[in-house]
Protein backbone atom coordinates (compact mmCIF):
# COMPACT_ATOMS: atom_id res chain seq x y z
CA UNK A 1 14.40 7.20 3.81
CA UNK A 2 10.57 7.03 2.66
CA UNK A 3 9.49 8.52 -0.88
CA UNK A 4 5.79 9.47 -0.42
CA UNK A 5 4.89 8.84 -4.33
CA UNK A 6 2.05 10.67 -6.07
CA UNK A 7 0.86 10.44 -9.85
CA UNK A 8 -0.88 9.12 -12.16
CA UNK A 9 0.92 5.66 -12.41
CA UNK A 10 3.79 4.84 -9.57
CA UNK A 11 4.70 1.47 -10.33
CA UNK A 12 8.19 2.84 -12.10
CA UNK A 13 8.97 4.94 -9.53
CA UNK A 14 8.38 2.69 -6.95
CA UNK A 15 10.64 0.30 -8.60
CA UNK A 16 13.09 2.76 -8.78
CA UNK A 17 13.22 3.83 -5.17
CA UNK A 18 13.27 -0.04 -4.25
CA UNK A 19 16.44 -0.06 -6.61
CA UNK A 20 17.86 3.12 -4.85
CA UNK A 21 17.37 1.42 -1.41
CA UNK A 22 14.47 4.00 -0.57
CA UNK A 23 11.11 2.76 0.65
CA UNK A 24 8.11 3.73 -0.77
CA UNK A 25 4.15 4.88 -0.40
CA UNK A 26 2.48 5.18 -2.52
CA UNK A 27 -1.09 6.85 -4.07
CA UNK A 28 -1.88 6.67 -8.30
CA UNK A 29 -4.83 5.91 -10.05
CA UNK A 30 -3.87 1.66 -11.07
CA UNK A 31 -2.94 0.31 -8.26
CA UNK A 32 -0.77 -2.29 -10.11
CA UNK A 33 -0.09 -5.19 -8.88
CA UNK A 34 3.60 -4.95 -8.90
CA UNK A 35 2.87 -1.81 -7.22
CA UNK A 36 1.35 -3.22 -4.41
CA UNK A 37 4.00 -5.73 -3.81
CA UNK A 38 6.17 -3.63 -3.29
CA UNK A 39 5.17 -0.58 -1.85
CA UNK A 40 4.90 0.07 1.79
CA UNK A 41 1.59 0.88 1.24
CA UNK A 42 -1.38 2.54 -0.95
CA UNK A 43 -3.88 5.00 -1.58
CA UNK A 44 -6.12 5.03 -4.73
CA UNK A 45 -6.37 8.25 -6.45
CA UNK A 46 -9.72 8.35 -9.08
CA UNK A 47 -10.47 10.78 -11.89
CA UNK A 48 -11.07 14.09 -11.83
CA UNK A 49 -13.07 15.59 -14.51
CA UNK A 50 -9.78 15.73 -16.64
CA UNK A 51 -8.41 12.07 -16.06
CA UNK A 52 -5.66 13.92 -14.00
CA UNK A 53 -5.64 12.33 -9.93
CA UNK A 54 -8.19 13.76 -7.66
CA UNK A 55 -6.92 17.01 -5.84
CA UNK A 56 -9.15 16.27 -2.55
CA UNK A 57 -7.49 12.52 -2.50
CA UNK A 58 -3.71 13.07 -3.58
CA UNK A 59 -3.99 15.63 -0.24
CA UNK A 60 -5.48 13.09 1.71
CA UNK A 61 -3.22 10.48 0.75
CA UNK A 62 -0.40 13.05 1.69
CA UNK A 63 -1.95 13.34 4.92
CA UNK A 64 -2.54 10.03 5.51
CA UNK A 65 1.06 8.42 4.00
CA UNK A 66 3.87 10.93 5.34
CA UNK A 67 5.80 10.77 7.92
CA UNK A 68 8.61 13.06 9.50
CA UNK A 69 12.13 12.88 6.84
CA UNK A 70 10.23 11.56 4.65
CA UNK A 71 10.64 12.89 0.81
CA UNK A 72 7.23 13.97 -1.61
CA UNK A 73 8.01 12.48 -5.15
CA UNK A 74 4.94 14.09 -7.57
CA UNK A 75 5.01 12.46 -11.05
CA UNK A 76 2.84 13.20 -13.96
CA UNK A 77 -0.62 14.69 -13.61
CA UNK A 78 0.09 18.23 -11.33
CA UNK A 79 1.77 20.29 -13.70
CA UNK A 80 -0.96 22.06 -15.08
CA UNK A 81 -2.05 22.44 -11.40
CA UNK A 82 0.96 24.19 -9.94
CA UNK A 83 -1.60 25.73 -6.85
CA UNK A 84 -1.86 21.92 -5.65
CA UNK A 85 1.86 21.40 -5.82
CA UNK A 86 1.81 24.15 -2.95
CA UNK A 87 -1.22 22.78 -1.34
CA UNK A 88 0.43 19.46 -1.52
CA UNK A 89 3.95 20.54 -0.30
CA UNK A 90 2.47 22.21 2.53
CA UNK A 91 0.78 19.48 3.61
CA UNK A 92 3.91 17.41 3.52
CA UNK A 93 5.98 19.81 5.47
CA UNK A 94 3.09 19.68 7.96
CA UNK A 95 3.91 16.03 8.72
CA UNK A 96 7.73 16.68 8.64
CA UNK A 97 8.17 15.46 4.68
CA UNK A 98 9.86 17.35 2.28
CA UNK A 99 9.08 17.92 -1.15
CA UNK A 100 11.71 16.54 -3.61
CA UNK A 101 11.34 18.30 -6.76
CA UNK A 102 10.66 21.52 -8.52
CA UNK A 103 8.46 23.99 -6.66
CA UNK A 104 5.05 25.44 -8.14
CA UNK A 105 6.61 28.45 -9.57
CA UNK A 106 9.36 26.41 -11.15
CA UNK A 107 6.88 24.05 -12.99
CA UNK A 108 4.76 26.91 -13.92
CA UNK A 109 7.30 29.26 -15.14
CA UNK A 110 8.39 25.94 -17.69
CA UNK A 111 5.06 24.77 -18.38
CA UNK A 112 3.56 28.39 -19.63
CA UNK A 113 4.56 28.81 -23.08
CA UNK A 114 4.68 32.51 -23.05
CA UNK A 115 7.47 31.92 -20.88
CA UNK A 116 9.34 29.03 -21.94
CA UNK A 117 9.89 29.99 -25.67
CA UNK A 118 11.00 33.89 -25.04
CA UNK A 119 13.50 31.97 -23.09
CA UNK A 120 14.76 29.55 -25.40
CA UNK A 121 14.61 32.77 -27.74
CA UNK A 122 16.89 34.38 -25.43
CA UNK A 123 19.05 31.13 -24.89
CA UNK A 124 19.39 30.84 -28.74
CA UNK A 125 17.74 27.40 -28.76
CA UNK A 126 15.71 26.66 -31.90
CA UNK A 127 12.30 25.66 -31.54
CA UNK A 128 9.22 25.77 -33.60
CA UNK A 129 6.95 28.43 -34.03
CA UNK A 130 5.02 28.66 -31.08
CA UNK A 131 1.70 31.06 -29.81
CA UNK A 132 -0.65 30.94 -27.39
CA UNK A 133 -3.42 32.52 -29.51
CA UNK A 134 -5.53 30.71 -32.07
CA UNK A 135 -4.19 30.98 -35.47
CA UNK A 136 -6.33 31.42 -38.49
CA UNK A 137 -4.84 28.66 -40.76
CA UNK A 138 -5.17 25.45 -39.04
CA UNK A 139 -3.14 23.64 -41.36
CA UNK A 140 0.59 22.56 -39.92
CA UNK A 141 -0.48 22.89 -36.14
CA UNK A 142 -0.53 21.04 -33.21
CA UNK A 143 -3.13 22.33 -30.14
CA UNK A 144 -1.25 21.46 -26.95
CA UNK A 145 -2.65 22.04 -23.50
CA UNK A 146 -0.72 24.10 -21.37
CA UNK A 147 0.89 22.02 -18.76
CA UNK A 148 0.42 18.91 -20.40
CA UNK A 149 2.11 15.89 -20.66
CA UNK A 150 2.54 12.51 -22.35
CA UNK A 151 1.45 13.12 -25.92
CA UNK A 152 -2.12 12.47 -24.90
CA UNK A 153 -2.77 16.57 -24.59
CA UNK A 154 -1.91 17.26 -28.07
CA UNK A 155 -3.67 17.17 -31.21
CA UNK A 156 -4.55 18.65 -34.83
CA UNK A 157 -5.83 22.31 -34.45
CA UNK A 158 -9.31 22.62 -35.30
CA UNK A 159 -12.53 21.91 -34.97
CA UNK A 160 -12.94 23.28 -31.70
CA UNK A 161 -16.47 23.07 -30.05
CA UNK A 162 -17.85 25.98 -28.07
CA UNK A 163 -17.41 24.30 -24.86
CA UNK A 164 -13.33 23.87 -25.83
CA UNK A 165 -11.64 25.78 -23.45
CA UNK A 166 -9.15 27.71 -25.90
CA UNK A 167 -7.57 29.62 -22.95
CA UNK A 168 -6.01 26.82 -21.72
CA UNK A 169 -4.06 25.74 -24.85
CA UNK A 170 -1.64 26.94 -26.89
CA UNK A 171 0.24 25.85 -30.48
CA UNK A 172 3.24 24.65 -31.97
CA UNK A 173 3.64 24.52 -35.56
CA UNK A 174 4.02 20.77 -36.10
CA UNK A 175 7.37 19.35 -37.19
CA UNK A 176 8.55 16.20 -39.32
CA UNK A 177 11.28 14.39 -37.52
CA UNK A 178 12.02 11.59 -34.76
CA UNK A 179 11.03 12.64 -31.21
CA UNK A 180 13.82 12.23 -28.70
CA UNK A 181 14.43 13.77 -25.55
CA UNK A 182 17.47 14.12 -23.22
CA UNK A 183 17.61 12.97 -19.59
CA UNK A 184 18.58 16.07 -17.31
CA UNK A 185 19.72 16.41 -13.26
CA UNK A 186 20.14 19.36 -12.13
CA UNK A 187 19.97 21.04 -8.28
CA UNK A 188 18.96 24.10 -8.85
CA UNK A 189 22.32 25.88 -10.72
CA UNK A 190 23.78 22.97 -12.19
CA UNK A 191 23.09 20.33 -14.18
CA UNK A 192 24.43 17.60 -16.37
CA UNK A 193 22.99 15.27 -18.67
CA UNK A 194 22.40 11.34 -18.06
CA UNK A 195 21.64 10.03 -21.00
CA UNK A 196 19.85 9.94 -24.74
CA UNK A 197 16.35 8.14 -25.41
CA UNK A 198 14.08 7.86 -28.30
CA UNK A 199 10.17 7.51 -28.13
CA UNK A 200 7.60 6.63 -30.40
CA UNK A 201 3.85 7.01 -30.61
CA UNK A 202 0.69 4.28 -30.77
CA UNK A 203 -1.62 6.27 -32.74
CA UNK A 204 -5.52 6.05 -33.13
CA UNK A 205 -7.97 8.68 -34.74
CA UNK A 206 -8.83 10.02 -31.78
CA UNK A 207 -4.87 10.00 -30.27
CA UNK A 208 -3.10 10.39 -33.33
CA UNK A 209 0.18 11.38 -30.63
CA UNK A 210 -0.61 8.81 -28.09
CA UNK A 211 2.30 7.72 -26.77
CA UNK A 212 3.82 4.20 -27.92
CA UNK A 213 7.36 4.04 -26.10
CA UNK A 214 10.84 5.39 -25.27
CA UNK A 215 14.16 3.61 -25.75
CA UNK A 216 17.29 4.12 -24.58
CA UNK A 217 20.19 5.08 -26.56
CA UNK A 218 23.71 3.28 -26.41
CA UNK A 219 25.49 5.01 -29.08
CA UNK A 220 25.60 9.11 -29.18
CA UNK A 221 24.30 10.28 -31.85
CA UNK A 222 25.41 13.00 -33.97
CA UNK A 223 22.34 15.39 -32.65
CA UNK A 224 23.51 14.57 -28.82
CA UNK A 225 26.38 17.22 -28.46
CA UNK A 226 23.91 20.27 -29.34
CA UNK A 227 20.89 19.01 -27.95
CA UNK A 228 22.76 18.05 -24.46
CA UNK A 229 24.18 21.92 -25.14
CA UNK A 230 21.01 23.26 -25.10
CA UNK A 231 18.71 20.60 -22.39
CA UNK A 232 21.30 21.93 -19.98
CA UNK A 233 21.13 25.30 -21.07
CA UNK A 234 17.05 25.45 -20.30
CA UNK A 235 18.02 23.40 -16.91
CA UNK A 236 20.03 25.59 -15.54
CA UNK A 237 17.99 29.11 -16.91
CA UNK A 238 15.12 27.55 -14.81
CA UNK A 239 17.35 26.48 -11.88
CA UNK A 240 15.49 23.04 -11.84
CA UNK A 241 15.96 20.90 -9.65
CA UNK A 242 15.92 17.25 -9.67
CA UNK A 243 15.12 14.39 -12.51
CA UNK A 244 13.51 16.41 -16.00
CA UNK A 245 13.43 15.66 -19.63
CA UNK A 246 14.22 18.00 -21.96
CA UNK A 247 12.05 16.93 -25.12
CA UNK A 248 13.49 17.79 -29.05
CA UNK A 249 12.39 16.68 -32.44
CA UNK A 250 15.04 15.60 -34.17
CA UNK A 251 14.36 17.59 -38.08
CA UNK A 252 15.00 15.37 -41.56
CA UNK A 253 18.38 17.59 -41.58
CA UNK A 254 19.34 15.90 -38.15
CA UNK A 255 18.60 19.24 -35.71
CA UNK A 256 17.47 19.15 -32.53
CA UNK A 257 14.25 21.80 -32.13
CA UNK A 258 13.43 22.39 -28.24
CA UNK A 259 9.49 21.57 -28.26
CA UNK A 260 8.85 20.73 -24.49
CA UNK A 261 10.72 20.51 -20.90
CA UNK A 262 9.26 17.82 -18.15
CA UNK A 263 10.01 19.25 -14.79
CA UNK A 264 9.92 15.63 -12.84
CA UNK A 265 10.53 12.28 -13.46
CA UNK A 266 8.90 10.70 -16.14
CA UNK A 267 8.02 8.01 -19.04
CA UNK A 268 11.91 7.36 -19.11
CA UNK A 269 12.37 6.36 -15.43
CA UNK A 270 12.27 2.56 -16.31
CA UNK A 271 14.92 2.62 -18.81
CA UNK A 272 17.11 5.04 -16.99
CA UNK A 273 16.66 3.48 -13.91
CA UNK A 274 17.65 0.38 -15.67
CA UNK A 275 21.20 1.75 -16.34
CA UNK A 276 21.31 3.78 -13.40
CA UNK A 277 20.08 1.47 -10.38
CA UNK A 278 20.60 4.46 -8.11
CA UNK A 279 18.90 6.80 -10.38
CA UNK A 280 16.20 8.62 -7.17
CA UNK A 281 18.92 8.79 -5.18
CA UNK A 282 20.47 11.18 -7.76
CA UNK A 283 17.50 12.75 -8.24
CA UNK A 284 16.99 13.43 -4.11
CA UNK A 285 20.37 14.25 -3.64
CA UNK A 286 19.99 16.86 -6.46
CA UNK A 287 16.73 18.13 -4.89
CA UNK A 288 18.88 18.64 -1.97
CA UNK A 289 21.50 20.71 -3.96
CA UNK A 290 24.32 17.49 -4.57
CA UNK A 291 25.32 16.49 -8.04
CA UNK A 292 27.81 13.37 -9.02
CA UNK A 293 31.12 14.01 -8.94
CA UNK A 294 31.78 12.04 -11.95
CA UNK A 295 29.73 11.70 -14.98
CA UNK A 296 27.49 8.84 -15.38
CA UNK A 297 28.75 6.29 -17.89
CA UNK A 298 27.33 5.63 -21.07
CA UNK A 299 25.14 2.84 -21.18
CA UNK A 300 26.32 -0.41 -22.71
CA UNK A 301 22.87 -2.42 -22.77
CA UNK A 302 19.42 -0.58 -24.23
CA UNK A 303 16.42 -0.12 -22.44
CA UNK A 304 13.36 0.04 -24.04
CA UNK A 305 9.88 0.52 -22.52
CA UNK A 306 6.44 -0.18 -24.25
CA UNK A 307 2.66 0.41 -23.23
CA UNK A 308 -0.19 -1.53 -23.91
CA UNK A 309 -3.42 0.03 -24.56
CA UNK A 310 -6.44 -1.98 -24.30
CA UNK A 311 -8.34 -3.46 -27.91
CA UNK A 312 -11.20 -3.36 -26.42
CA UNK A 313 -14.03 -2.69 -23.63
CA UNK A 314 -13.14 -5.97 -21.19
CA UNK A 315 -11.21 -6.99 -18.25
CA UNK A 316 -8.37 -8.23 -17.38
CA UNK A 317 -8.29 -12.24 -17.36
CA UNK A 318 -7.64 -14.64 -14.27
CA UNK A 319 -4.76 -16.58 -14.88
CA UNK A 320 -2.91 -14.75 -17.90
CA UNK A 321 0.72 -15.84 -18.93
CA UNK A 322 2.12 -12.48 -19.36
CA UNK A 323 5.18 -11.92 -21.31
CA UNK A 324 8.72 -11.47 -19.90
CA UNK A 325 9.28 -7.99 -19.00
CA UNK A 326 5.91 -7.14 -17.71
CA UNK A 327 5.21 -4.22 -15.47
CA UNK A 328 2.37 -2.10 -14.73
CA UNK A 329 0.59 -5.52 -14.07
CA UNK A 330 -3.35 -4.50 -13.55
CA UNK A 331 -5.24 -7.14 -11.20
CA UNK A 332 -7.66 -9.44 -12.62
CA UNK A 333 -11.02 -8.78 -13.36
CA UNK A 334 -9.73 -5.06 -13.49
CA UNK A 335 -12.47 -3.75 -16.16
CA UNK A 336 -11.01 -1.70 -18.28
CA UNK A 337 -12.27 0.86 -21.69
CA UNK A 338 -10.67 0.66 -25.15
CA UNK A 339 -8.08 3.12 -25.55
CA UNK A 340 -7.03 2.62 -21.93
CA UNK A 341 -3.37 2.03 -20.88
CA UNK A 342 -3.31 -1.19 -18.84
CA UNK A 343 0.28 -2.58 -18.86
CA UNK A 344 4.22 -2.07 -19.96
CA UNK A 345 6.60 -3.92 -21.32
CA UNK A 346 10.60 -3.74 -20.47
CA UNK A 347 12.76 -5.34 -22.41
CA UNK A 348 17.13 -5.08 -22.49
CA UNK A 349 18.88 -5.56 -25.34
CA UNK A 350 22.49 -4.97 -27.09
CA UNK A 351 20.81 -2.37 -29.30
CA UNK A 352 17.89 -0.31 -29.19
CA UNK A 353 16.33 -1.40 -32.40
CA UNK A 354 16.53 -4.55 -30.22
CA UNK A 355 15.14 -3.58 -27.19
CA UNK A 356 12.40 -1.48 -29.11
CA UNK A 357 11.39 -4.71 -31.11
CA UNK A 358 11.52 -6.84 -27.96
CA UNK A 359 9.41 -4.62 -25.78
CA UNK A 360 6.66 -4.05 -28.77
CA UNK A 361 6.38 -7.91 -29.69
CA UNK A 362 5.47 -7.98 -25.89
CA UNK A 363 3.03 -5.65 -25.71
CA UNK A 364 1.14 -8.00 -29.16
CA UNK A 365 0.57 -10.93 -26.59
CA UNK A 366 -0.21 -8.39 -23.40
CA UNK A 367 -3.48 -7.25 -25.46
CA UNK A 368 -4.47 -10.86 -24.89
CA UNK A 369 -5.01 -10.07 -21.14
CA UNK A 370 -8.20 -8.34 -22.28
CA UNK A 371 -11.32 -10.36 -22.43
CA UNK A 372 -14.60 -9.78 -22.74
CA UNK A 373 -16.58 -8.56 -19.39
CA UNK A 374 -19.13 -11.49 -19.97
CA UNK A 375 -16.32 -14.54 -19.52
């Protein structure tokens, strides 16, 4: 089988369908070098006004890349846009390809906050304060954008300029605590839970929630039996189908609050695919209505995964030693802005404190790759 891959960055899902004996096509907005080794082939998706992957191009490259059997894999950058998911899946069926993954309704229903939270309301899952009107005391709020993803569509509450398009945000009283989310599978009744990971955030002024990394966890913590209670819970109330994260903060007082569900595969498919080699297959089989018949075992190795954000306005050098673990590899003489994600690290290790301090010290010698444009 062929995974037609869509997003904003493949590279980890194209490792991960190599690992689940899948080919892969593939169309993002890097074209990574590791990508292009080993993907069938590609299709470069630019910028829309947003950042998010051009509609007009991720149909072409649907169009152009699928074949009959084949599956449609869409990562991060459509969920604010369920219409395309249609427009996308229809093209797919049109060349015999299936979409693997939640449908446009699906994503929307769990993306729209004025959904999502009367749900976890009626689920009795704690969350935080959430509206989707502007409140008058900014202080203690986070602005998120409505479909977003990634920690790069949130930030403090006001000022907003006139041009801000308030419509299209809501907010979520903002909560101390350690963000950590719990990798779901579920085929559209079912579900069960995979695993435990940890993030952290790389912030600047103007990203203060950009995010840093995620790390998986080998021990359970003492948070994991409620929170797995309640990410299958949500899984299951939506009938989602597939690979999702189900995102908590973690309070001082050790309590998982709900903030955020991730319909699709996401930042955690290279650590999870790391302990699970077969991890897409899983997540097709589930989009097919299959779940295991016995429950994945608990890691014994962590798996942590860091990103590298440029220093500076450069490029990427000619002849750069990168550090063990690389991924995301960008070609050289790629130019790239300040700010601007360019590369991951992976790194395994006995623990995650490990794995997280591996995978970070990488990512200090990957900003070398950036040198002036000049050089």
């Amino acid at each position: 089988m062929r995974l037609v891959i869509l997003g904003q960055s493949g590279r980890a899902a194209t490792h991960a369908a190599i690992r689940a004996g899948y080919q892969a096509v593939v169309a993002d907005m890097f074209g990574d070098r590791d990508t292009l080794i080993t993907a069938l082939d590609w299709r470069e998706l630019h910028p829309d006004d947003e950042g998010l992957p051009s509609a007009a191009e991720a149909l072409s490259a649907v169009e152009e890349l699928a074949q009959p059997d084949d599956g449609l894999l869409l990562l991060s950058g459509f969920e604010c846009r369920p219409a395309l998911i249609d427009t996308l899946a229809a093209m797919a069926a049109q060349k015999g390809a299936k979409l693997m993954g939640n449908d446009s309704a699906t994503v929307a229903a769990v993306k729209d906050p004025s959904v999502l939270f009367p749900a976890l309301a009626y689920l009795g899952i704690d969350h935080p304060p959430t509206r989707t009107d502007l409140p008058e005391n900014s202080k203690g709020w986070l602005s998120k954008k409505v479909g977003g993803a990634g920690g790069a569509h949130l930030s403090s509450l006001c000022p907003f300029g006139p041009n801000d398009d308030i419509g299209r945000r809501y907010w979520q009283q903002l909560l101390p605590g350690t963000p950590v989310s719990v990798q779901v599978l579920g085929n559209g009744g079912h579900a069960l839970a995979l695993g435990f990971c940890e993030q952290w955030i790389d912030p600047i002024p103007d990203a203060p929630f950009r995010f840093g990394g995620v790390v998986l966890l080998t021990d359970r913590p003492a948070w994991a039996d409620q929170a797995e209670k309640w990410a299958l819970a949500v899984t299951q109330h939506f009938k989602l189908r597939g690979l999702a994260s189900v995102d908590f903060i973690i309070s001082d007082q050790g309590k998982p609050v709900l903030i955020e569900v991730n319909p699709r595969p996401g930042q955690s498919l290279d650590v999870f695919a790391g302990h699970v080699p077969d991890l897409l297959a899983l997540h097709v089989a589930a989009c097919q209505g299959a779940l295991p018949l016995l429950p994945i075992p608990a890691p014994t190795l962590s798996i942590a995964s860091a990103i590298a954000y440029a220093p500076k306005d450069g490029k990427v050098a000619h002849n750069f030693h990168w550090p063990p673990g690389s991924a995301d590899i960008p070609r050289p003489g790629r130019i790239v802005v300040q700010g601007q994600p360019f590369a991951s690290v992976v790194a395994q290790e006995k623990s995650a404190a490990q794995a997280k301090e591996v995978a970070q010290a990488g990512i200090k010698r990957a900003v070398d790759a950036i040198i002036p444009t000049w050089s």
